[in-house]
Protein backbone atom coordinates (compact mmCIF):
# COMPACT_ATOMS: atom_id res chain seq x y z
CA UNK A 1 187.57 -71.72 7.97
CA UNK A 2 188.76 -71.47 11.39
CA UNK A 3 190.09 -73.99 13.50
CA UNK A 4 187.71 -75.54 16.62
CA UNK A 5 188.44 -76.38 19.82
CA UNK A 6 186.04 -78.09 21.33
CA UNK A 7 186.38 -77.60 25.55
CA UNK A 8 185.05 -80.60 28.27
CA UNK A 9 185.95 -80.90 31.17
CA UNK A 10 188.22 -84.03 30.52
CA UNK A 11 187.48 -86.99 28.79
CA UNK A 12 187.11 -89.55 31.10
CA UNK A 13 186.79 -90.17 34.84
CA UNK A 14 183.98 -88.39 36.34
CA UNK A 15 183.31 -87.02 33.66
CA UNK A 16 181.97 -89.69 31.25
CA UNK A 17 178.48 -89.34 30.63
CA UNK A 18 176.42 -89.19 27.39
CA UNK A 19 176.95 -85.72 26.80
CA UNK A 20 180.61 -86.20 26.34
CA UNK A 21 180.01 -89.23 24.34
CA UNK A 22 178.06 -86.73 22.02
CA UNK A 23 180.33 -83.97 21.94
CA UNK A 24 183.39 -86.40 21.19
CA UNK A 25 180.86 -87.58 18.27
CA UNK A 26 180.28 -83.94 16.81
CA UNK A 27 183.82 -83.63 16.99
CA UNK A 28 184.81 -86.47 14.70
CA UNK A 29 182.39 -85.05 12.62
CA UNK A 30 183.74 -81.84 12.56
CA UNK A 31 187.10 -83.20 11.71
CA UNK A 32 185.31 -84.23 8.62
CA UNK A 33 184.97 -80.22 7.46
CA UNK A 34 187.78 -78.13 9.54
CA UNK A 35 190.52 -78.62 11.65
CA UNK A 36 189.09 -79.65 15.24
CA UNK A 37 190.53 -80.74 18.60
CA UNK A 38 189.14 -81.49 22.09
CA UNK A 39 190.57 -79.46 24.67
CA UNK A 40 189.95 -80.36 28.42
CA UNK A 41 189.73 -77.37 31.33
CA UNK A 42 189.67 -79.02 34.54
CA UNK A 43 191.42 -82.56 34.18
CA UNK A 44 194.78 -81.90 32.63
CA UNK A 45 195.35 -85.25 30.21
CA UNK A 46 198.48 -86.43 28.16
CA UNK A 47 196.92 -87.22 25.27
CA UNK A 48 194.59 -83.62 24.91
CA UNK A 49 195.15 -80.20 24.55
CA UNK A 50 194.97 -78.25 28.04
CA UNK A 51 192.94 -74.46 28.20
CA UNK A 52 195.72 -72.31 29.30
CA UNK A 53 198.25 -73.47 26.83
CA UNK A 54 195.91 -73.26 24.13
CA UNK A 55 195.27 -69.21 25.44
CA UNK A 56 198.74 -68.70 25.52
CA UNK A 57 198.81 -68.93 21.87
CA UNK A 58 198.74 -66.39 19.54
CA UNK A 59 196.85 -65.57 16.78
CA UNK A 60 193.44 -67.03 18.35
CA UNK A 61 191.08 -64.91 15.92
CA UNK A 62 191.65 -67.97 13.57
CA UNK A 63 190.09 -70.31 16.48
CA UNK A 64 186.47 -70.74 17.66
CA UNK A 65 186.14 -72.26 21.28
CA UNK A 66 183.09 -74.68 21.26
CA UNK A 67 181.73 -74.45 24.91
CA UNK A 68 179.40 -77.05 26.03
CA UNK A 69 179.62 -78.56 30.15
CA UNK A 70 175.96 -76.47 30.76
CA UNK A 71 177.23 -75.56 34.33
CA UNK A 72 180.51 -74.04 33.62
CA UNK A 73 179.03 -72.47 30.58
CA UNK A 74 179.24 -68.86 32.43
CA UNK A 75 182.90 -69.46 33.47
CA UNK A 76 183.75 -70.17 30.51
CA UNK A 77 181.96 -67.61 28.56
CA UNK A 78 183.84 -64.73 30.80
CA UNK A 79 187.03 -66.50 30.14
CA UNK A 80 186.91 -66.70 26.22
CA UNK A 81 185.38 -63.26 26.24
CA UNK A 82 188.05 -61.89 24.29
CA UNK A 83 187.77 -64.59 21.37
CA UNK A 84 185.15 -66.31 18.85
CA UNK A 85 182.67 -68.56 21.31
CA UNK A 86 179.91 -70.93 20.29
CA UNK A 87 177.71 -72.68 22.89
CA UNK A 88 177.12 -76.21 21.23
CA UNK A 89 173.43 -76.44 24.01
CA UNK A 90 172.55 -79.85 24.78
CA UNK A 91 170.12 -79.68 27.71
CA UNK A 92 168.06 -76.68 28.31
CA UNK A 93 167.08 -74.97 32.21
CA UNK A 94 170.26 -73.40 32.65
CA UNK A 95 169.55 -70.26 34.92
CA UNK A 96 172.33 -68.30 32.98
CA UNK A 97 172.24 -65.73 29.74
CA UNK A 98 174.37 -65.16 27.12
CA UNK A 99 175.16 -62.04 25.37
CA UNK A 100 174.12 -62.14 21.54
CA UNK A 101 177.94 -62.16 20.43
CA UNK A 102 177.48 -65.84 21.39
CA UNK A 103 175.97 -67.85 18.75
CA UNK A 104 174.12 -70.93 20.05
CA UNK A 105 173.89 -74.10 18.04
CA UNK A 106 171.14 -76.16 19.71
CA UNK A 107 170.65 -80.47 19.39
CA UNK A 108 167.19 -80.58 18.97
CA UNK A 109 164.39 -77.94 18.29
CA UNK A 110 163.05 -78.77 22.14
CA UNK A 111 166.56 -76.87 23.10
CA UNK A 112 166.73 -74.65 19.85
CA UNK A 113 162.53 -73.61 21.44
CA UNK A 114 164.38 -72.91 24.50
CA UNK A 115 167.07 -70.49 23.53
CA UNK A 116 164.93 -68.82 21.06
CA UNK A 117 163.14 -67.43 23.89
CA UNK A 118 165.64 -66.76 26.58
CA UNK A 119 167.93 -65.53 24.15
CA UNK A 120 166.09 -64.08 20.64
CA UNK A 121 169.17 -61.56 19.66
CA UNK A 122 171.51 -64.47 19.28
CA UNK A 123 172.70 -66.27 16.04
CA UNK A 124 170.73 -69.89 16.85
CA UNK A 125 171.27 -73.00 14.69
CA UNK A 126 169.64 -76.73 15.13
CA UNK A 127 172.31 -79.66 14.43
CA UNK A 128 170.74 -83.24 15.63
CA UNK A 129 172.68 -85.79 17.32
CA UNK A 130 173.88 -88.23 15.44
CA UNK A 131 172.57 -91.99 14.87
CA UNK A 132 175.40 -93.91 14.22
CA UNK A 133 174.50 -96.83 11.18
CA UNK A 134 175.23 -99.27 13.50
CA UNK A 135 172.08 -98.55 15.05
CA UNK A 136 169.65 -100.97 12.25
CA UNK A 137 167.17 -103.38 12.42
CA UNK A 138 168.78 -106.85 11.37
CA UNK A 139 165.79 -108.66 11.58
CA UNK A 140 166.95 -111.93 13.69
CA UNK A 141 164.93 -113.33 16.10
CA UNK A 142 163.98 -111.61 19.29
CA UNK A 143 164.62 -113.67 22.47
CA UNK A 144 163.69 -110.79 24.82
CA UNK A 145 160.40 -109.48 25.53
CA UNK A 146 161.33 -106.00 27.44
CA UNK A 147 164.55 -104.43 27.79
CA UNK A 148 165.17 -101.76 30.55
CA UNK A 149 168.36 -99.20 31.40
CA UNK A 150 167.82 -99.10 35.50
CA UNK A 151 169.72 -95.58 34.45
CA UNK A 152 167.25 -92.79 34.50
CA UNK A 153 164.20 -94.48 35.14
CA UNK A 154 161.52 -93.95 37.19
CA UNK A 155 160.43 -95.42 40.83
CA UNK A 156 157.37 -95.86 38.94
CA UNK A 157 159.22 -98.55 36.10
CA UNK A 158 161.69 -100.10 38.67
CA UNK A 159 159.74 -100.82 41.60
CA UNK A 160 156.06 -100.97 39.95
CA UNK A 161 156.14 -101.81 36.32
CA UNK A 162 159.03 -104.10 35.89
CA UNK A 163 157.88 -106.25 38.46
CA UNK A 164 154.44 -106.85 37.28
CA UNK A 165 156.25 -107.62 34.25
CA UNK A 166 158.37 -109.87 35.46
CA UNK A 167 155.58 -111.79 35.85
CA UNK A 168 154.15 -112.22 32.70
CA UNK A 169 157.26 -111.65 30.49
CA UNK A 170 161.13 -112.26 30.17
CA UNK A 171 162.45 -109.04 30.97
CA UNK A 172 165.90 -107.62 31.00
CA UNK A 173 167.36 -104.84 33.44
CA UNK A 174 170.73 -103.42 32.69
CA UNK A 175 172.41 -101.39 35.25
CA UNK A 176 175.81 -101.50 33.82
CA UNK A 177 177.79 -100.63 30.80
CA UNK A 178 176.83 -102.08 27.84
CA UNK A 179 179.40 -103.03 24.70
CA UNK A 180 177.26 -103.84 22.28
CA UNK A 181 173.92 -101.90 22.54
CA UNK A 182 173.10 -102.21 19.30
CA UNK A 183 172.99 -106.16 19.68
CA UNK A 184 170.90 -105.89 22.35
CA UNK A 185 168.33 -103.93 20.95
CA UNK A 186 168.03 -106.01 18.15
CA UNK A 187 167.44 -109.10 20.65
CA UNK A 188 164.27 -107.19 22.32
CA UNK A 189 160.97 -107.12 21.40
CA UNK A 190 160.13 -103.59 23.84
CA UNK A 191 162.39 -100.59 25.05
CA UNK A 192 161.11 -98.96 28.28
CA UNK A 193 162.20 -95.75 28.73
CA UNK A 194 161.23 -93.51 31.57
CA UNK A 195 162.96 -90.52 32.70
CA UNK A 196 161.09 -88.08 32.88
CA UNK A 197 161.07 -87.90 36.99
CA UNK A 198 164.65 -88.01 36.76
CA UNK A 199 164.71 -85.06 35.09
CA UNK A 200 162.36 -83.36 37.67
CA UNK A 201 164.80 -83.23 39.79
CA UNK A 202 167.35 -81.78 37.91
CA UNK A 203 167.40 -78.23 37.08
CA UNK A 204 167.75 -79.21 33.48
CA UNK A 205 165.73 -81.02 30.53
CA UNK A 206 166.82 -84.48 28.60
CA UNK A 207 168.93 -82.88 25.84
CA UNK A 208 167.70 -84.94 22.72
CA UNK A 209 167.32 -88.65 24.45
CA UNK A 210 169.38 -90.76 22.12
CA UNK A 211 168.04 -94.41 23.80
CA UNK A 212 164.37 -94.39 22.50
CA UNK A 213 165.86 -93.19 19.31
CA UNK A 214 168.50 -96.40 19.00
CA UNK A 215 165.95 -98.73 19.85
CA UNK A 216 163.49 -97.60 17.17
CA UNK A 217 166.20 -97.44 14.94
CA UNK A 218 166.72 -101.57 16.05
CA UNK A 219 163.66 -102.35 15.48
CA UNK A 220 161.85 -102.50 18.92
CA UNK A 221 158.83 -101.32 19.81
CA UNK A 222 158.72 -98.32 22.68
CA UNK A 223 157.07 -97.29 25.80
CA UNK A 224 158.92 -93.79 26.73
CA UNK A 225 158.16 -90.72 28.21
CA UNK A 226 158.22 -87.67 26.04
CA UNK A 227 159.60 -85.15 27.88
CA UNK A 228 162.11 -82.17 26.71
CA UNK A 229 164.09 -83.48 23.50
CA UNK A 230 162.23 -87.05 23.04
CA UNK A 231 158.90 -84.81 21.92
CA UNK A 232 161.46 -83.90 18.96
CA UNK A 233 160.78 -87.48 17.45
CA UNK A 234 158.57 -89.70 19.33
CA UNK A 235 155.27 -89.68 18.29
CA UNK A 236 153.00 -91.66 20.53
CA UNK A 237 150.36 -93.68 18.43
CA UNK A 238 152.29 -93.44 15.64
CA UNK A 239 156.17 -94.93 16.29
CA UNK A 240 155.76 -94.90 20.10
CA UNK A 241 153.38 -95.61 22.83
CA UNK A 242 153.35 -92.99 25.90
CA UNK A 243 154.78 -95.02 28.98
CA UNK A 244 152.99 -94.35 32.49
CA UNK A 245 149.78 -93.73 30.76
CA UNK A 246 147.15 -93.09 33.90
CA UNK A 247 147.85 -96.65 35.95
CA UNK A 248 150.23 -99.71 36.24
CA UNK A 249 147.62 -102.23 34.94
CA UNK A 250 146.81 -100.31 31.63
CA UNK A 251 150.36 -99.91 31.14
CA UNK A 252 150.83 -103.55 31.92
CA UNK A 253 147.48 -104.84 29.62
CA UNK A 254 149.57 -102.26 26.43
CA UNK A 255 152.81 -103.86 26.78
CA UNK A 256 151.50 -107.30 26.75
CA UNK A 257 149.27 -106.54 24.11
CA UNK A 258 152.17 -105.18 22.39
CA UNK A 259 154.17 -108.32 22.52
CA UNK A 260 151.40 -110.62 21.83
CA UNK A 261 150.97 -108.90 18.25
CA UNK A 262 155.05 -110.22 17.91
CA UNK A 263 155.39 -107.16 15.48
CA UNK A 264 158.15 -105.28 15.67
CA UNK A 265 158.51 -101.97 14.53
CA UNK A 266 160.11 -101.24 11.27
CA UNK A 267 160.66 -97.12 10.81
CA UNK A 268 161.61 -96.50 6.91
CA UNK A 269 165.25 -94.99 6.59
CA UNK A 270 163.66 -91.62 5.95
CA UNK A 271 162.44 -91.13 9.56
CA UNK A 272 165.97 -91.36 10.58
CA UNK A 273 167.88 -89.40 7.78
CA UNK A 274 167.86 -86.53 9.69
CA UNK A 275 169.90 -87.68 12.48
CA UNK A 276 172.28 -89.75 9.92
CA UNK A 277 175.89 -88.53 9.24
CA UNK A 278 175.40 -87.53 5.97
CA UNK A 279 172.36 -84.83 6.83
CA UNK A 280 174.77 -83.95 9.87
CA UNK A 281 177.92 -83.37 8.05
CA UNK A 282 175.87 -81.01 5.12
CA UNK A 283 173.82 -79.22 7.88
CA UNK A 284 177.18 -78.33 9.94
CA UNK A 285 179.17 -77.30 6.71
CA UNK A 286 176.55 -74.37 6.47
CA UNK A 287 176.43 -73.67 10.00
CA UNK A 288 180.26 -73.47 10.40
CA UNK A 289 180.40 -71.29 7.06
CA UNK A 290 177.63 -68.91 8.71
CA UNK A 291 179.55 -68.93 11.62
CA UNK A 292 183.02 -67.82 10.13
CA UNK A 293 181.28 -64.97 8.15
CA UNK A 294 180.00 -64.14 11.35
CA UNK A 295 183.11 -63.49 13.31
CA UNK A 296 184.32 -62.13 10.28
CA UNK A 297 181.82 -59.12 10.34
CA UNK A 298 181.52 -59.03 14.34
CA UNK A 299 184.23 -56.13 14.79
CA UNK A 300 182.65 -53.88 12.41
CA UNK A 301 178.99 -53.92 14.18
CA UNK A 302 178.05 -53.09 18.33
CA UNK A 303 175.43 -55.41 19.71
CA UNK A 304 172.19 -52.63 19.87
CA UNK A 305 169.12 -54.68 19.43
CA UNK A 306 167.58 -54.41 23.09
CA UNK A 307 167.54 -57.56 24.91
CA UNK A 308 164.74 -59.31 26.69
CA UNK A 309 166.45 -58.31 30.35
CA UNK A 310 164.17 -59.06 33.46
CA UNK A 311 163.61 -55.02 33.86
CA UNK A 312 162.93 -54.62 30.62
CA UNK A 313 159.98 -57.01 30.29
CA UNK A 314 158.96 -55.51 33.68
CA UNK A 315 158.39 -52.43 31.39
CA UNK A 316 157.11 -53.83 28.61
CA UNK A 317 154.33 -55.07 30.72
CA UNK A 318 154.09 -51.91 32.85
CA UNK A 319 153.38 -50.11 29.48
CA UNK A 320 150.81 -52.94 28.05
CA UNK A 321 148.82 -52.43 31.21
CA UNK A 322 148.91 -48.51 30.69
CA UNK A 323 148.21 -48.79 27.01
CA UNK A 324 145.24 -50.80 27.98
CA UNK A 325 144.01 -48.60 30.86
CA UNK A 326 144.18 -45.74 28.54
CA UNK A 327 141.66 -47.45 25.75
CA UNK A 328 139.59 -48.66 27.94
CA UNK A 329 138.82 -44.96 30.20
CA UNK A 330 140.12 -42.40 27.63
């Protein structure tokens, strides 16, 4: 099986975010099947491999680069031409293509929906985030009534919702890093999560969402949006309730209702196998073995399945309307 390097831009610095946080987790989990290593492109770092001494290498057919910063994805791709790519797509809205020798492997089936479309003659996997365990309900008592991350959220939730709810309710608003998340979560009752005008204004989606997820996962109850990856597993009426449903004081009577019923929620193990280590680690294995047999075969096949290029739907359409003209007068 052939080695991985995983690129990012560096690994701290401006460039911690949660996407990194989630591509350092995949990975550790790779290391788990093949030999993997982060390499960084922009920042050079002591501790981390560095792109142009990893190209200066030899023997680079036994590598796969592992591309994933969504806006240097096209740099990149030209770059690594000559070798074995994968694009490892978290968010999806990128205004860029890929040719089919790239295989895509796609966080949630939001993203995976995505790429299927814009590009249907590549090799296209689905491998989930990952939960960690540490994310469980542990069933103490719940001093907090509603929990909020000020990052991502909506004018709507920080300057309308929250304080109504200050109101009637303890509420807590981080707006800094937070150690132990996990603990926290299991001290509140209700998650808010709203980011779906943040979003808006970014030419991309929210990749897979992994907040609402660790809350449920806690134990609390939660209000979210359910924009790009959180329609993958929120389910509103059934382990969620839609936040910024039609006005501020039915959204306010819901959550209060919600915490007067003191219930909090308690999603069996099953819901969350799928986004679990073990289910990870077996779904990658057979992706990564795919993958190799891939590049194996690659050099003795030409990419000739036509590709949906902007002219060529043009055409497609010009000849619909003809073929439609046609029945309908001849």
């Amino acid at each position: 099986m052939r080695k991985l390097y995983f690129l990012v831009p560096g690994t701290y610095g401006q460039f911690a975010c949660g996407g990194l946080w989630a591509e350092l987790k995949t990975v550790k989990l790779a290391q788990q099947i093949c030999s993997a290593d982060v390499v960084t492109y922009r920042q050079r770092e002591t501790d981390q491999l560095f792109i142009d001494d990893v190209l200066a290498e030899k023997n680079l057919d036994a590598a796969i680069f592992v591309i994933s910063w969504g806006f240097d994805v096209p740099k990149l791709a030209a770059k690594l031409k000559p070798h074995n790519v994968i694009y490892h797509a978290h968010s999806a809205g990128y205004n860029f293509r890929l040719p089919a020798s790239i295989p895509i492997i796609t966080v949630s089936r939001n993203t995976m929906g995505y790429w299927g479309q814009k590009s249907p003659n590549s090799l296209i996997y689905y491998l989930p985030n990952q939960i960690s365990t540490e994310f469980e309900n542990l069933h103490l008592e719940r001093n907090l009534d509603v929990l909020v991350q000020a990052r991502k959220s909506s004018s709507y939730l920080i300057q309308e919702l929250i304080p109504a709810l200050q109101q009637q309710c303890k509420l807590k608003l981080v707006d800094s890093y937070v150690e132990d998340l996990p603990g926290l979560f299991n001290q509140a009752k209700i998650y808010l999560y709203d980011s779906a005008e943040y979003w808006a204004q970014q030419p991309v989606s929210e990749g897979f969402g992994l907040q609402p997820m660790e809350a449920m996962a806690c134990g609390c109850q939660v209000f979210s949006s359910v924009n790009g990856g959180l329609s993958d597993y929120l389910d509103p009426g059934f382990n969620c309730y839609k936040i910024a449903g039609y006005s501020k004081e039915y959204d306010l009577q819901r959550v209060i209702k919600v915490l007067k019923s003191s219930q909090s929620i308690d999603l069996p193990e099953e819901f969350f196998a799928e986004y679990r280590t073990e289910n990870i680690l077996q779904r990658l294995q057979v992706i990564l073995a795919e993958l190799n047999e891939f590049f194996d075969e690659k050099i003795n096949f030409s990419a000739n399945i036509q590709d949906l290029s902007k002219t060529r739907v043009a055409k497609l359409r010009i000849q619909s309307i003809y073929k439609k003209i046609r029945r309908k007068y001849f």
